[in-house]
Protein backbone atom coordinates (compact mmCIF):
# COMPACT_ATOMS: atom_id res chain seq x y z
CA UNK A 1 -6.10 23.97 -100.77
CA UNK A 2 -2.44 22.81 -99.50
CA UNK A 3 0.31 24.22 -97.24
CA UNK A 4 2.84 26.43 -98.81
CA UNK A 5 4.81 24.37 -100.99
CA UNK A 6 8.04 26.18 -99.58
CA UNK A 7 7.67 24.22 -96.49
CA UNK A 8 8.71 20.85 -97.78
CA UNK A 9 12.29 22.75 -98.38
CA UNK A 10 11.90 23.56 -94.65
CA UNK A 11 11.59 20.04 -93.68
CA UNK A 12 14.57 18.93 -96.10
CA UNK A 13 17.35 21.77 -95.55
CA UNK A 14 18.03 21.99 -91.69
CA UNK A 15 19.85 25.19 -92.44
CA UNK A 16 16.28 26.87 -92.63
CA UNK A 17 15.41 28.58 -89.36
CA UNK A 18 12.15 29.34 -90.49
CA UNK A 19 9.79 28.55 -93.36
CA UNK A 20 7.10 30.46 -95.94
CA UNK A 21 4.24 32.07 -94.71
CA UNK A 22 1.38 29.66 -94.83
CA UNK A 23 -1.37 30.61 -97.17
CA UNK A 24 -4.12 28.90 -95.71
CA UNK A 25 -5.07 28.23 -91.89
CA UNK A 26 -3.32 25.06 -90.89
CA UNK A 27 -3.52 22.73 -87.94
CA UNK A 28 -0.62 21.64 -86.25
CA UNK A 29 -1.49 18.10 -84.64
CA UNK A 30 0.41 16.04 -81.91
CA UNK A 31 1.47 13.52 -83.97
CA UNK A 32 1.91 13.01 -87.59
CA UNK A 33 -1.03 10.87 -88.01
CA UNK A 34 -3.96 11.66 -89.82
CA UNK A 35 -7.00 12.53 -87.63
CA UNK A 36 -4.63 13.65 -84.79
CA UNK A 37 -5.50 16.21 -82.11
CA UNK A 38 -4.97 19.77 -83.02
CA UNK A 39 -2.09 21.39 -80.67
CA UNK A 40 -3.02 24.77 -82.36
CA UNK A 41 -3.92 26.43 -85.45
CA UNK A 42 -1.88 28.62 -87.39
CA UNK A 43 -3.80 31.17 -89.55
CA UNK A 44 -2.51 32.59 -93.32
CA UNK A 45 0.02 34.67 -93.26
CA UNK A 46 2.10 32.51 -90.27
CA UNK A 47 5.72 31.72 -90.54
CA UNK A 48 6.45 28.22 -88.03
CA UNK A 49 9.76 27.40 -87.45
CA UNK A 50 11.14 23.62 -88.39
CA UNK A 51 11.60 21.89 -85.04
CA UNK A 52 15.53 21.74 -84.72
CA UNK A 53 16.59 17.64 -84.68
CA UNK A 54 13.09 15.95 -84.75
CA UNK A 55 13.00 13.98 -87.54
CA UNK A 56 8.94 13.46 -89.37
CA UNK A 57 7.81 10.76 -91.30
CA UNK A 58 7.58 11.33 -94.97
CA UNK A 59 4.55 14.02 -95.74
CA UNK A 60 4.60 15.94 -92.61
CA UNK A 61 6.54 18.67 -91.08
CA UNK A 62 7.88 19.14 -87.28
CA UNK A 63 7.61 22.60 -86.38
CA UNK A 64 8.01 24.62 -82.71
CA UNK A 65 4.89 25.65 -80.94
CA UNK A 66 6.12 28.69 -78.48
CA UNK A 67 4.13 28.24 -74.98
CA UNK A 68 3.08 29.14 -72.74
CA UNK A 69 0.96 25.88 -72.98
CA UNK A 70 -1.74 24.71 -70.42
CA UNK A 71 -1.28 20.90 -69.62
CA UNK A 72 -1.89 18.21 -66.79
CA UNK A 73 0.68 16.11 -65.17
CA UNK A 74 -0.49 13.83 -62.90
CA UNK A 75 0.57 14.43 -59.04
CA UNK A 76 2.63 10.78 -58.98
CA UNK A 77 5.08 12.61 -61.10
CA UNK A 78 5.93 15.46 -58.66
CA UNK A 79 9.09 15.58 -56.25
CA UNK A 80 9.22 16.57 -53.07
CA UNK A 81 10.89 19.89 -54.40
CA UNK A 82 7.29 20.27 -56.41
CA UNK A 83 9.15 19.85 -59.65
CA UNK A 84 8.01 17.67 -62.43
CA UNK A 85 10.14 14.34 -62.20
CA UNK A 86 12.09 14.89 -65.81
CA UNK A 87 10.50 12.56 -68.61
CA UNK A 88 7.15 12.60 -66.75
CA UNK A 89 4.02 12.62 -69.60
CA UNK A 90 2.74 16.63 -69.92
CA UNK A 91 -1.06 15.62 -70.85
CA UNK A 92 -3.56 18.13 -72.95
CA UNK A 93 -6.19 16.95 -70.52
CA UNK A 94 -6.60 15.56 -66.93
CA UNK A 95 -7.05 11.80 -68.03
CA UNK A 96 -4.32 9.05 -69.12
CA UNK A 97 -6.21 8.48 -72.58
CA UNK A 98 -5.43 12.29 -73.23
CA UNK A 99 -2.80 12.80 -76.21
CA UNK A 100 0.50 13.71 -74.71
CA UNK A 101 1.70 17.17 -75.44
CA UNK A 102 5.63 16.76 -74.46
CA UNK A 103 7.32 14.87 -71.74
CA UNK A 104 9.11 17.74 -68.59
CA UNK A 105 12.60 18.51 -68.76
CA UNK A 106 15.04 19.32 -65.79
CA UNK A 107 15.08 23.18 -65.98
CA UNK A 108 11.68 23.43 -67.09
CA UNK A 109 9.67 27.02 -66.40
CA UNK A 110 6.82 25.29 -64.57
CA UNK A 111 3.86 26.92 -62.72
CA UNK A 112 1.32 25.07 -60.92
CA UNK A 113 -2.29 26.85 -61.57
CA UNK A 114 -5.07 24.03 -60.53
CA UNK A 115 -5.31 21.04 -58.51
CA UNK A 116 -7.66 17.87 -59.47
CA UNK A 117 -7.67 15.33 -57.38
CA UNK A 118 -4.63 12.94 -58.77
CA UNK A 119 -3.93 15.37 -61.86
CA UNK A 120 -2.26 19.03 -61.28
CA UNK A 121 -2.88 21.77 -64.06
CA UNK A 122 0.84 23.58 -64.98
CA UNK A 123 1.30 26.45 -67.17
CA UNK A 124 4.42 25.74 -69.08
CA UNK A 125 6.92 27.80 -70.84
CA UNK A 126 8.44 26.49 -73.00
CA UNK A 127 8.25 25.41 -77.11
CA UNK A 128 6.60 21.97 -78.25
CA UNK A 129 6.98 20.44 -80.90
CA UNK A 130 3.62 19.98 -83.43
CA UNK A 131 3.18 18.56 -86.71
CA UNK A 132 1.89 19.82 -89.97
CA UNK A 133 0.76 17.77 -93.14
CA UNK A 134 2.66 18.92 -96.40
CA UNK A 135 1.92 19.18 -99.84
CA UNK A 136 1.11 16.36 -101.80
CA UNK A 137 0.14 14.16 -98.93
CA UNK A 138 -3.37 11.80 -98.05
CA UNK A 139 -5.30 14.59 -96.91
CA UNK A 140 -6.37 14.48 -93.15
CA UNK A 141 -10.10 14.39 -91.58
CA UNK A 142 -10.35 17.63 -89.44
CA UNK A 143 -8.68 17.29 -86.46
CA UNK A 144 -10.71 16.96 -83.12
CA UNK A 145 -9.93 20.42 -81.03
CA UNK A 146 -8.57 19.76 -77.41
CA UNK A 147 -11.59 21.19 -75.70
CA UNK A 148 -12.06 21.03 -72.08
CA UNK A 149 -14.69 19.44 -70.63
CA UNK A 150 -18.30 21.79 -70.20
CA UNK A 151 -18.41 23.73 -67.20
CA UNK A 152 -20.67 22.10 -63.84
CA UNK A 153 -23.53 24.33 -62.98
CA UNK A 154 -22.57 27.42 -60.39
CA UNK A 155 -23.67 26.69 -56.83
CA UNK A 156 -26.26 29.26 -56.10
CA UNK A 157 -25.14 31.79 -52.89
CA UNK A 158 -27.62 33.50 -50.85
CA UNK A 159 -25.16 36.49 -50.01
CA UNK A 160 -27.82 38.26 -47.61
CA UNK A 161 -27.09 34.98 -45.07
CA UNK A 162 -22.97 34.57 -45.54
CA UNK A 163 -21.84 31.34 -45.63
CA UNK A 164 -25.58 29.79 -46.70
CA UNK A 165 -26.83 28.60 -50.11
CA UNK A 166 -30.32 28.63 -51.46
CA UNK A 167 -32.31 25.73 -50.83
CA UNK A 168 -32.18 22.97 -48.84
CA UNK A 169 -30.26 20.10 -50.29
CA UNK A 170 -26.64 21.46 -51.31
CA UNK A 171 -24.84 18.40 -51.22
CA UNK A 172 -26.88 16.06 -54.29
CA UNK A 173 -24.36 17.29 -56.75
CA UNK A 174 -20.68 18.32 -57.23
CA UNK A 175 -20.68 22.53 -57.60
CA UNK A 176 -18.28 25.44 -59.39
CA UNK A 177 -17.72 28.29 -56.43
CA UNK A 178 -15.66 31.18 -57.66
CA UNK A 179 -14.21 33.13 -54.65
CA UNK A 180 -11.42 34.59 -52.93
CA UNK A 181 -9.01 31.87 -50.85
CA UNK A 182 -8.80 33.40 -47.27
CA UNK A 183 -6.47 31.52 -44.14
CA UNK A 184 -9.21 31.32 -40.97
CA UNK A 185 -6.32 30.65 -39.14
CA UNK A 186 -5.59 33.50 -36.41
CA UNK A 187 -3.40 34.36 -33.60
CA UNK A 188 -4.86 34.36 -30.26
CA UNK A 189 -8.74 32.98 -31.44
CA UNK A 190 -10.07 29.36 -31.48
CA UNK A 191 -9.07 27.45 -34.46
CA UNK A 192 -12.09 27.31 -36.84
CA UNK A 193 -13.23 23.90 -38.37
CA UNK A 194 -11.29 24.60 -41.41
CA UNK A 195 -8.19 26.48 -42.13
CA UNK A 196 -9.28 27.95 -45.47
CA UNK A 197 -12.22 29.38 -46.33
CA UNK A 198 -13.90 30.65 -49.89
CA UNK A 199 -14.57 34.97 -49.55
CA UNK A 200 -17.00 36.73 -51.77
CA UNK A 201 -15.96 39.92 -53.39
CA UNK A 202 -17.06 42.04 -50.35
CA UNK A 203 -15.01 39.78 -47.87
CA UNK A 204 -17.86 37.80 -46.59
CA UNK A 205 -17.53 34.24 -46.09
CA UNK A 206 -19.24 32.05 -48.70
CA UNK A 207 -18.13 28.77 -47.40
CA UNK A 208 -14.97 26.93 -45.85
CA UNK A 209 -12.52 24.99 -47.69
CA UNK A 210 -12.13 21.75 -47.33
CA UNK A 211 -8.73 20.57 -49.41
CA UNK A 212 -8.39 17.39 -47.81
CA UNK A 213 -9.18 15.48 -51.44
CA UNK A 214 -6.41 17.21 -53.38
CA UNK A 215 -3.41 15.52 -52.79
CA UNK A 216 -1.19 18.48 -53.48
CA UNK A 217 -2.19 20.40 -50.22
CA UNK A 218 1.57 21.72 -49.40
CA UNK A 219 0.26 24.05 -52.43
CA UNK A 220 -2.50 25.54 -50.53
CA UNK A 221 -0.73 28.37 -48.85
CA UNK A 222 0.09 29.64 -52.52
CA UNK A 223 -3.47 30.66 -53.38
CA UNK A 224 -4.37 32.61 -50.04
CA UNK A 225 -5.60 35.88 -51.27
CA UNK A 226 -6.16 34.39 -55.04
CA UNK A 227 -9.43 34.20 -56.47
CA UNK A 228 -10.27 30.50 -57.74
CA UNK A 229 -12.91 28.40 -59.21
CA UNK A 230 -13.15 25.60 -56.60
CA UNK A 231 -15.59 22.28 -57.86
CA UNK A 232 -16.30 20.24 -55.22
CA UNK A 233 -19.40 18.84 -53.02
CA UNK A 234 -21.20 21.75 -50.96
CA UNK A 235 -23.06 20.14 -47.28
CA UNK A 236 -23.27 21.76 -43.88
CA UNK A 237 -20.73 22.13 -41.07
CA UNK A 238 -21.66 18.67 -38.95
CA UNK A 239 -23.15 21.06 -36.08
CA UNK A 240 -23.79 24.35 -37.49
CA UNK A 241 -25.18 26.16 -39.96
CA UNK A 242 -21.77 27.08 -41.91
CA UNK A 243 -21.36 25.60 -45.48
CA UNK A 244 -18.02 23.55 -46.46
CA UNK A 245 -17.34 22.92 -49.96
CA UNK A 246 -15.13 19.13 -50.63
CA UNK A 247 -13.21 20.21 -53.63
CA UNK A 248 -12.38 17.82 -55.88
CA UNK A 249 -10.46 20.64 -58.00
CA UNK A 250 -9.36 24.17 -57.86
CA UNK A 251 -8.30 27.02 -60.40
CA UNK A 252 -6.65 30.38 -60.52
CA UNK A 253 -8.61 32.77 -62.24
């Protein structure tokens, strides 16, 4: 099967704003390269609009992708404001070797939804710009999906005993807690050993917070009363009885 023939008059005739509907479902990659990552699909019936001023090699097509997109910028790139530094690499995943989606723009619509370690998850809103293959040309292996990587096992939470897991040895292996961020911090009372601390839906504590590891921790403030998937190292409170998760990252859900 091929892509509408009508879209190679897209591609030549800048004067189109938009091209055919596509008759078949067709991936639009990152880059017009065989084999490239899949940005998104488009399903039959879809009309994608020629990417205004990006030029593609021969065979392939540069259309917009309307966001909002997830992506990962790592936290070297922020400013002091919290704004991306303009030209900084918007990555489809949390690692260097991750295909790059788009680089930020001054005036970007940027909102910060995850910390991990030296990378920051962003919701972005804005159009990118994706490739499709056109008639006539070599056709393509499948394209490998961006795909997240599996989710850790869920950290097991006695919620008879607040604040205590199951089991004796809660710090072998890095856990997912999903909870509500709460400030410990209170007028007038002792400050407790941490100044955030993980709620479960009935307000009781299921361990403290320890943010210390992510690098953006100006951000914290922001998720107080947000429920978030925290990954991190569960132990004991050196003293007491009170569990601490180390997280190593941390979602809005």
């Amino acid at each position: 099967m091929k892509v509408n023939r009508l879209l190679l008059a897209a591609a030549l005739f800048s004067g189109v704003v938009r091209a055919a509907p596509l008759t078949q479902t067709t991936a639009v990659q990152t880059r017009p390269e065989a084999g490239a990552p899949a940005l998104t699909v488009l399903k039959p019936g879809a009309e994608p609009t020629p990417a205004a001023g990006v030029t593609a090699p021969p065979g392939w097509l540069a259309v917009e992708v309307p966001g909002p997109h997830e992506a990962y910028v790592q936290n070297k790139d922020f400013l002091k404001s919290l704004d991306v530094r303009p030209g900084a690499a918007l990555y489809a995943e949390p690692k260097t070797s991750a295909p790059v989606l788009g680089h930020a723009e001054k005036g970007d619509k940027i909102e910060i939804t995850g910390l991990l370690g030296r990378w920051t998850q962003i919701k972005l809103e804005k159009s990118l710009t994706g490739y499709i293959q056109l008639p006539n040309a070599a056709p393509a292996p499948a394209p490998a999906a961006l795909a997240p990587p599996p989710p850790p096992a869920p950290v097991v939470i006695n919620n008879s005993a607040p604040g205590h897991a199951v089991g004796s040895d809660v710090s072998t292996l890095p856990r997912l807690l999903e909870g509500k961020i709460v400030s410990t911090r209170r007028p007038f009372t002792p400050r407790r050993p941490y100044d955030y601390e993980i709620d479960d839906a009935g307000g009781s504590r299921l361990a403290y917070l320890d943010s210390s590891h992510l690098l953006l921790t100006a951000q914290m403030d922001s998720y107080v009363g947000h429920t978030v998937a925290v990954y991190g190292t569960v132990k004991t409170v050196p003293g007491g009885r009170d569990l601490v998760i180390t997280a190593e990252s941390l979602q809005l859900k």
